[in-house]
Protein backbone atom coordinates (compact mmCIF):
# COMPACT_ATOMS: atom_id res chain seq x y z
CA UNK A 1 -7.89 -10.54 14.61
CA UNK A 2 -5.93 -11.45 11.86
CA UNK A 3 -5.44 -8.92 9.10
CA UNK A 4 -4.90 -9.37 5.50
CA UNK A 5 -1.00 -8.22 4.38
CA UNK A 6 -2.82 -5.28 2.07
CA UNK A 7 -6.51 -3.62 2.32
CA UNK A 8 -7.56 -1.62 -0.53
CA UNK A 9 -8.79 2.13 0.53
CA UNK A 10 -12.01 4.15 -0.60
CA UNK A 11 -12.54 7.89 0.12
CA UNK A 12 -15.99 9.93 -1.79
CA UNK A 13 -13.43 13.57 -0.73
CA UNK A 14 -10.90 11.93 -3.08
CA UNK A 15 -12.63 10.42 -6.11
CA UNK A 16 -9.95 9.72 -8.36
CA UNK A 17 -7.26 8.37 -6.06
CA UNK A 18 -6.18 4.59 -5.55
CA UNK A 19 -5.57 3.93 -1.74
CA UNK A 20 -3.94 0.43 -0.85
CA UNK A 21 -2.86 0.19 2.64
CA UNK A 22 -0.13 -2.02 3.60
CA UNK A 23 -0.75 -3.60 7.49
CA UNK A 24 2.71 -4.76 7.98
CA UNK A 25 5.27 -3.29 9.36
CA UNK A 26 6.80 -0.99 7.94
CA UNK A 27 2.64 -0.18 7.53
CA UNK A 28 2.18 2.81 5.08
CA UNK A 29 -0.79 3.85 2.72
CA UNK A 30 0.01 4.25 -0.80
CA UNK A 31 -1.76 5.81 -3.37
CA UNK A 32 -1.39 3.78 -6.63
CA UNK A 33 -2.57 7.12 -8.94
CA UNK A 34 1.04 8.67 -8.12
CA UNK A 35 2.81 6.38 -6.09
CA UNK A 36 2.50 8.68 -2.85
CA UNK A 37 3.48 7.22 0.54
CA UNK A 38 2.53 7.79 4.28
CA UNK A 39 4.05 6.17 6.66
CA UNK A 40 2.46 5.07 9.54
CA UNK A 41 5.92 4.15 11.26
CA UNK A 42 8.55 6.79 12.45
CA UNK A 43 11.77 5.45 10.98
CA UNK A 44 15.66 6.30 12.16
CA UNK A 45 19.21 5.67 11.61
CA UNK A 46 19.47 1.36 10.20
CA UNK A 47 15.74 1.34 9.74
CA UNK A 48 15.43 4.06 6.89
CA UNK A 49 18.23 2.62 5.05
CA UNK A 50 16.54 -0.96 5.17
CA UNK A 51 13.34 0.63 4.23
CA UNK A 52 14.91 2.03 1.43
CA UNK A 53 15.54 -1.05 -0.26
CA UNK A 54 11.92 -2.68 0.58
CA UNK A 55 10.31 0.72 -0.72
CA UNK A 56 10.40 -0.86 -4.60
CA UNK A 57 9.52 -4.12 -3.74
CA UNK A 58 6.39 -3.14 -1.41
CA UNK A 59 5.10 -0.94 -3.95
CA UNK A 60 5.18 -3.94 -6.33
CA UNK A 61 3.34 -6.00 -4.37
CA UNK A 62 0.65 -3.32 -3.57
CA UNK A 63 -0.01 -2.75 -7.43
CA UNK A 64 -0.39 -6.67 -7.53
CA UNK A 65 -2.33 -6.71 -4.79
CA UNK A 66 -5.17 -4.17 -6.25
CA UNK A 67 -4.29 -5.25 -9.99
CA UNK A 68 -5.86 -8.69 -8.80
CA UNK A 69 -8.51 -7.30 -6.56
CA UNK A 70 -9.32 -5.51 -9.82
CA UNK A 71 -9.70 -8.60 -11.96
CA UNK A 72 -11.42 -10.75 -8.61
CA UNK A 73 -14.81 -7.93 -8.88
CA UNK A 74 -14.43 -7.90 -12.56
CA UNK A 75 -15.69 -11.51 -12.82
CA UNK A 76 -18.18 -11.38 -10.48
């Protein structure tokens, strides 16, 4: 199966939050309300400094993601 880089997240316990999960590694759910991140990776040593500099960019690209998932249901 072939998944798509980000999936956007739904959950009725938590109403107001924003859940885009990233299925690439390093695979982490953010929440796009606050900018929270889990990790679904365990991370040591050279990889937590390298994540460190993709951390910015990834959230980026998750805020695109749902900001055009956003506009994509708006015009149907």
């Amino acid at each position: 199966m072939n998944l798509p880089k980000f999936l956007m997240g739904d959950n009725t316990d938590c109403p107001n939050d924003i859940f885009v999960i990233h299925t690439e590694f390093p695979r982490f759910i953010i929440n796009l309300v606050d900018d929270e991140i889990e990790w679904l990776e365990d991370f040591q040593g050279e990889d937590q400094d390298e994540l460190e500099i993709q951390v910015a960019t990834l959230i980026e690209e998750a805020s695109a993601f749902y900001d055009r998932e956003m506009k994509l249901y708006e015009e149907e």
